[in-house]
C-alpha atoms as a PDB file:
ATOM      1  CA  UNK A   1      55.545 -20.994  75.208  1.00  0.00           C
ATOM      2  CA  UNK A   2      55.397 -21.655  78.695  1.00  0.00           C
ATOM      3  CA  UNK A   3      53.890 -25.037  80.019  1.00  0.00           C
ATOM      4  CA  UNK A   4      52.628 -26.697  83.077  1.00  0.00           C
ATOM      5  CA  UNK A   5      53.188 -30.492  83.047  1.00  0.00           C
ATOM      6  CA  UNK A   6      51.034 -32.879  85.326  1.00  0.00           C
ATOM      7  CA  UNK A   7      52.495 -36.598  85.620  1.00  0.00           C
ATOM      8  CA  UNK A   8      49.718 -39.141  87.160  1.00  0.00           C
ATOM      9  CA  UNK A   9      51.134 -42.627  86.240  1.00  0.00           C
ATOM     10  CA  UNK A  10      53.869 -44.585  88.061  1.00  0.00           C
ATOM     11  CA  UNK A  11      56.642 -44.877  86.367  1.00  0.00           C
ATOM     12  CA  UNK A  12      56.590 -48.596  86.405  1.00  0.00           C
ATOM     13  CA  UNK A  13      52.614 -48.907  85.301  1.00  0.00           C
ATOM     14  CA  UNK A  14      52.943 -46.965  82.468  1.00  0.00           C
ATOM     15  CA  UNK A  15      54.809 -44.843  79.977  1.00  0.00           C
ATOM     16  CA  UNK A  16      53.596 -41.887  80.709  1.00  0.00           C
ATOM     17  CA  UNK A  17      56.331 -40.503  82.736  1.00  0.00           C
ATOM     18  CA  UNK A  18      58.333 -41.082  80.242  1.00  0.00           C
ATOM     19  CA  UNK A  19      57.094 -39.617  77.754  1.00  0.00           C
ATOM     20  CA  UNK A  20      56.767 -36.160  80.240  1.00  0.00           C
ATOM     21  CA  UNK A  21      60.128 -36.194  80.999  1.00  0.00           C
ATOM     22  CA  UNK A  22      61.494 -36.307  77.050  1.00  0.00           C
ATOM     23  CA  UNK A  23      58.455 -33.844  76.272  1.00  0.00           C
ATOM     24  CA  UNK A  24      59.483 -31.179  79.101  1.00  0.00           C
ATOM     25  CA  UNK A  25      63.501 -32.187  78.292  1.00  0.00           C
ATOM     26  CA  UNK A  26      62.590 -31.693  74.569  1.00  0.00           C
ATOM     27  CA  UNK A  27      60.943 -27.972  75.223  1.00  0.00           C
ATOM     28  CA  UNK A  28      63.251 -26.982  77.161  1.00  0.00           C
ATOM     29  CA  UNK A  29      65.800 -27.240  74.458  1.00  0.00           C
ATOM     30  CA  UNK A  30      63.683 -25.689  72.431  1.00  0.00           C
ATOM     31  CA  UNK A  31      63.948 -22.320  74.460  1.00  0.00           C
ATOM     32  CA  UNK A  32      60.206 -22.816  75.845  1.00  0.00           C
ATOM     33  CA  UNK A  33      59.529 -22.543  79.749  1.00  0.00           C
ATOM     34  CA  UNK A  34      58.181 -25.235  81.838  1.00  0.00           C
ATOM     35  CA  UNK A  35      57.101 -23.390  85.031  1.00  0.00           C
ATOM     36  CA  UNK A  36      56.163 -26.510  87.160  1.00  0.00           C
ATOM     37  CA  UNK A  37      55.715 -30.744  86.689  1.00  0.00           C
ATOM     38  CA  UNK A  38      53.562 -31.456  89.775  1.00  0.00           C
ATOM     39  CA  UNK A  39      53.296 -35.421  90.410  1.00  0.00           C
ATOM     40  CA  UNK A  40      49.920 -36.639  91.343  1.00  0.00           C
ATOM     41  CA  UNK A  41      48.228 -39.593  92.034  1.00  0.00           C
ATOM     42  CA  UNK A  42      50.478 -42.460  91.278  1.00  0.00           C
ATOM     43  CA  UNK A  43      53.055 -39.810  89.674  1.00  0.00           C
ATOM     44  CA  UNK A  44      54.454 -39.498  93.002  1.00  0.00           C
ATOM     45  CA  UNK A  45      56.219 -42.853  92.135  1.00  0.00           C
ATOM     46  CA  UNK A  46      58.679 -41.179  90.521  1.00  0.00           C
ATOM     47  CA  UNK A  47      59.867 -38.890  93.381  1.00  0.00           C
ATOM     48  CA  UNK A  48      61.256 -41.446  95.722  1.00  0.00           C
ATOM     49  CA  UNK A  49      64.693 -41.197  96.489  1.00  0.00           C
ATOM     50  CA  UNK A  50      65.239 -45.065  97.348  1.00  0.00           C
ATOM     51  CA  UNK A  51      63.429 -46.354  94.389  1.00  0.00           C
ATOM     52  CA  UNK A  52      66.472 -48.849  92.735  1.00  0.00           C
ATOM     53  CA  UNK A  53      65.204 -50.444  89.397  1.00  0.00           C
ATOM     54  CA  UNK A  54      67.786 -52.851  88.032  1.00  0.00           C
ATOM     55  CA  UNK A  55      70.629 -51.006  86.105  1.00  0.00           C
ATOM     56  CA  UNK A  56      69.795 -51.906  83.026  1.00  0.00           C
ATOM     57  CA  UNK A  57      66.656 -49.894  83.616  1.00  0.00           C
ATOM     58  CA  UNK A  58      65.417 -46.114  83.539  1.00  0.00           C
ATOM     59  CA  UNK A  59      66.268 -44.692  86.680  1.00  0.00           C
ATOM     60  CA  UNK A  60      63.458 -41.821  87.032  1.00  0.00           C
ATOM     61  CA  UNK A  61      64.175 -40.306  90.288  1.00  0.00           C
ATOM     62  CA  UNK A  62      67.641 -40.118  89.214  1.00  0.00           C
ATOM     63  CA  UNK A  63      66.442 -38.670  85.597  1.00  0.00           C
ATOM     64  CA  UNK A  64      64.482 -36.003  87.224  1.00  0.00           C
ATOM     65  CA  UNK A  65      66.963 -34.814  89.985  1.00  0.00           C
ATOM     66  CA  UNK A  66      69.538 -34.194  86.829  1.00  0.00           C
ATOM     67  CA  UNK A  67      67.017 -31.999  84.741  1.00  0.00           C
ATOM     68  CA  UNK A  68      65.737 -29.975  87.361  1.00  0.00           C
ATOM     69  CA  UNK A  69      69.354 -29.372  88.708  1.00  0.00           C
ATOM     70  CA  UNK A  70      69.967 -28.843  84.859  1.00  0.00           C
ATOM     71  CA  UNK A  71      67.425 -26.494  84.024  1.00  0.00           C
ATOM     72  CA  UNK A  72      65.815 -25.008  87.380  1.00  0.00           C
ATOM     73  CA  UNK A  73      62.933 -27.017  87.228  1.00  0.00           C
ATOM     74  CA  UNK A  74      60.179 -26.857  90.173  1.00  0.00           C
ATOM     75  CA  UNK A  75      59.230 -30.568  90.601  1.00  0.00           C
ATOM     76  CA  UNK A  76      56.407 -30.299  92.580  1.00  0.00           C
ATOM     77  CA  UNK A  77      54.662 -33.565  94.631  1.00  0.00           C
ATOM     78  CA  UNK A  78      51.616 -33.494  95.962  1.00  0.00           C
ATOM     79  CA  UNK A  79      51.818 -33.611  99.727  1.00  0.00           C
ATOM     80  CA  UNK A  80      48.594 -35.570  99.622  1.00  0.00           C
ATOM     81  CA  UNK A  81      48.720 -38.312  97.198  1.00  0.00           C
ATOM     82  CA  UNK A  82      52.301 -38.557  99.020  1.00  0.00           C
ATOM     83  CA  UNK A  83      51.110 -39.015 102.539  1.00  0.00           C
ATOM     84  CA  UNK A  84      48.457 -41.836 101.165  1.00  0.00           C
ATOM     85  CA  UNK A  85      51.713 -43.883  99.724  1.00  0.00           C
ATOM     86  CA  UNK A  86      54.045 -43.115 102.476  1.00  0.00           C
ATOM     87  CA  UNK A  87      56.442 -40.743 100.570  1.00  0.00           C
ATOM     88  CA  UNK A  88      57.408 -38.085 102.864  1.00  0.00           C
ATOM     89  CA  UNK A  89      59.641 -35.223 102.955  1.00  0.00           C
ATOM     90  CA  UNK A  90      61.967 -34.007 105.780  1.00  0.00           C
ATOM     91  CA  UNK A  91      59.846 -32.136 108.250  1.00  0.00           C
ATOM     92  CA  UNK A  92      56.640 -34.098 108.232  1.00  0.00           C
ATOM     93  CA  UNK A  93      59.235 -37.840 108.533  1.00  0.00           C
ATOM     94  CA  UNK A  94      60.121 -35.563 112.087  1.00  0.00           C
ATOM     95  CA  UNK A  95      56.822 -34.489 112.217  1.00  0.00           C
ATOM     96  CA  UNK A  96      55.529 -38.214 112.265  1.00  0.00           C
ATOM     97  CA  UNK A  97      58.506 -39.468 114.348  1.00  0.00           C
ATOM     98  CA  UNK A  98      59.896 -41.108 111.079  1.00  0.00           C
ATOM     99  CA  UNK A  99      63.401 -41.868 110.839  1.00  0.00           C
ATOM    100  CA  UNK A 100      63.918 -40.338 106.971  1.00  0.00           C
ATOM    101  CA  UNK A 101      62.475 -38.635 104.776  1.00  0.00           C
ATOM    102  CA  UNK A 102      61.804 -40.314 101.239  1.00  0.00           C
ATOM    103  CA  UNK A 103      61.650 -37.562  98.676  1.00  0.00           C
ATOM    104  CA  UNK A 104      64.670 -37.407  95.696  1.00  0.00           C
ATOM    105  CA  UNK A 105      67.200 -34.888  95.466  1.00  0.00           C
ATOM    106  CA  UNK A 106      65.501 -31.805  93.002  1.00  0.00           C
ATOM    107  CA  UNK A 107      61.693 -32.639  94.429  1.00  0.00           C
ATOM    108  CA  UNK A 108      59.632 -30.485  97.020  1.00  0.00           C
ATOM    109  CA  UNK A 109      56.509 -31.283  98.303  1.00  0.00           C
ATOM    110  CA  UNK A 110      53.481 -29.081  98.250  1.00  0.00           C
ATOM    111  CA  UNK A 111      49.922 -28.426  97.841  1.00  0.00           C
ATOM    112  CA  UNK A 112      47.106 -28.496  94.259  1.00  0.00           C
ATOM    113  CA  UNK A 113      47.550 -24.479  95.060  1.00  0.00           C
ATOM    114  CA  UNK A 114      50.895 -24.708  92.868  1.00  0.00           C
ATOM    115  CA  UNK A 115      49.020 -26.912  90.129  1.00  0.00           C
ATOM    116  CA  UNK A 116      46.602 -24.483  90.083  1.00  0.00           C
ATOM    117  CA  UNK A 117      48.947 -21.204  89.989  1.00  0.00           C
ATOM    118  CA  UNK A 118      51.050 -23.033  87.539  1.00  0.00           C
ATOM    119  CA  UNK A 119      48.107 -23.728  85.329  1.00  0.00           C
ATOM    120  CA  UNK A 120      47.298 -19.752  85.636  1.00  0.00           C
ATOM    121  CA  UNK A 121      50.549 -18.489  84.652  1.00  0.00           C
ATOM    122  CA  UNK A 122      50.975 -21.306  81.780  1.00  0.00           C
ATOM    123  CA  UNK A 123      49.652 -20.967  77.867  1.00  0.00           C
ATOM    124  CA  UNK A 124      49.604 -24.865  77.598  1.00  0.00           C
ATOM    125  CA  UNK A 125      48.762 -27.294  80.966  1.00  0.00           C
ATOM    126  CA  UNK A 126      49.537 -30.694  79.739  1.00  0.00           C
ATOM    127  CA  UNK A 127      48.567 -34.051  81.963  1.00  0.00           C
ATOM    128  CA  UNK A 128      50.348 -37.414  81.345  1.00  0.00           C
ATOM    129  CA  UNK A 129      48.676 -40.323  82.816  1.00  0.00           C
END
C-alpha cells in the first residue's frame, strides 16, 4: 500500500503528530510505502530545527530527521503556511536578508503541487489534524 500522510496540528496543541509519526513508522515496518508527509497549517511546527522541548519530552524535529534519514522519507513543508510563521529554509533566510535558515535536518520546503502529486500516486491519503 502506498500512502500520503498530511500532518496539520502542532505538535504541542495536539496529538496528532504523534500519532502520524508512529502510523507512517508503523507502515513502514510493515513493508508499505509512504511517498510523502507534507506539514501544513500548524504542522509546520514540527519542522523547526531550534524547537528545544524539555528532555523529558518528545523531541519531534529530532524524531522526524531520524526516520526520514532512516527510511528515505520526503518530509515535505509547505512553503506557505511556513512563511506566515516565520519558518524558513536556506535560500529564501538569504533571500529575505535573514541570518539562518530554520528548517530541521531531513525537511524541504515546497509547494501544495507535491500534496497534490503525492495524493495522485498514493492508494490511501491520510490527514492528521
Amino acid at each position: 500500500m502506498k500512502y500520503a500522510v498530511q500532518v496539520n496540528a502542532s505538535p504541542y496543541a495536539s496529538n496528532a503528530g504523534y500519532n502520524a509519526y508512529r502510523f507512517i513508522e508503523a507502515a513502514l515496518l510493515a513493508d508499505h510505502q509512504v511517498l510523502r508527509v507534507f506539514f501544513y497549517k500548524e504542522g509546520i511546527y514540527h519542522a523547526f530545527r531550534y524547537a528545544t522541548p524539555p528532555e523529558d519530552e518528545l523531541q519531534f524535529g529530532q524524531n522526524w530527521s531520524q526516520l526520514a534519514e532512516r527510511y528515505g522519507l520526503d518530509l515535505v513543508v509547505c512553503i506557505s503556511a511556513a512563511q506566515r510563521r516565520g519558518l524558513l529554509c536556506r535560500d529564501e533566510a538569504v533571500r529575505q536578508g535573514k541570518r539562518d535558515d530554520d528548517l530541521a535536518p531531513g525537511f524541504r520546503i515546497a509547494g501544495l503541487g507535491q500534496w497534490l502529486e503525492a495524493t495522485l500516486l498514493a492508494d490511501r491519503c491520510i490527514v492528521f489534524g
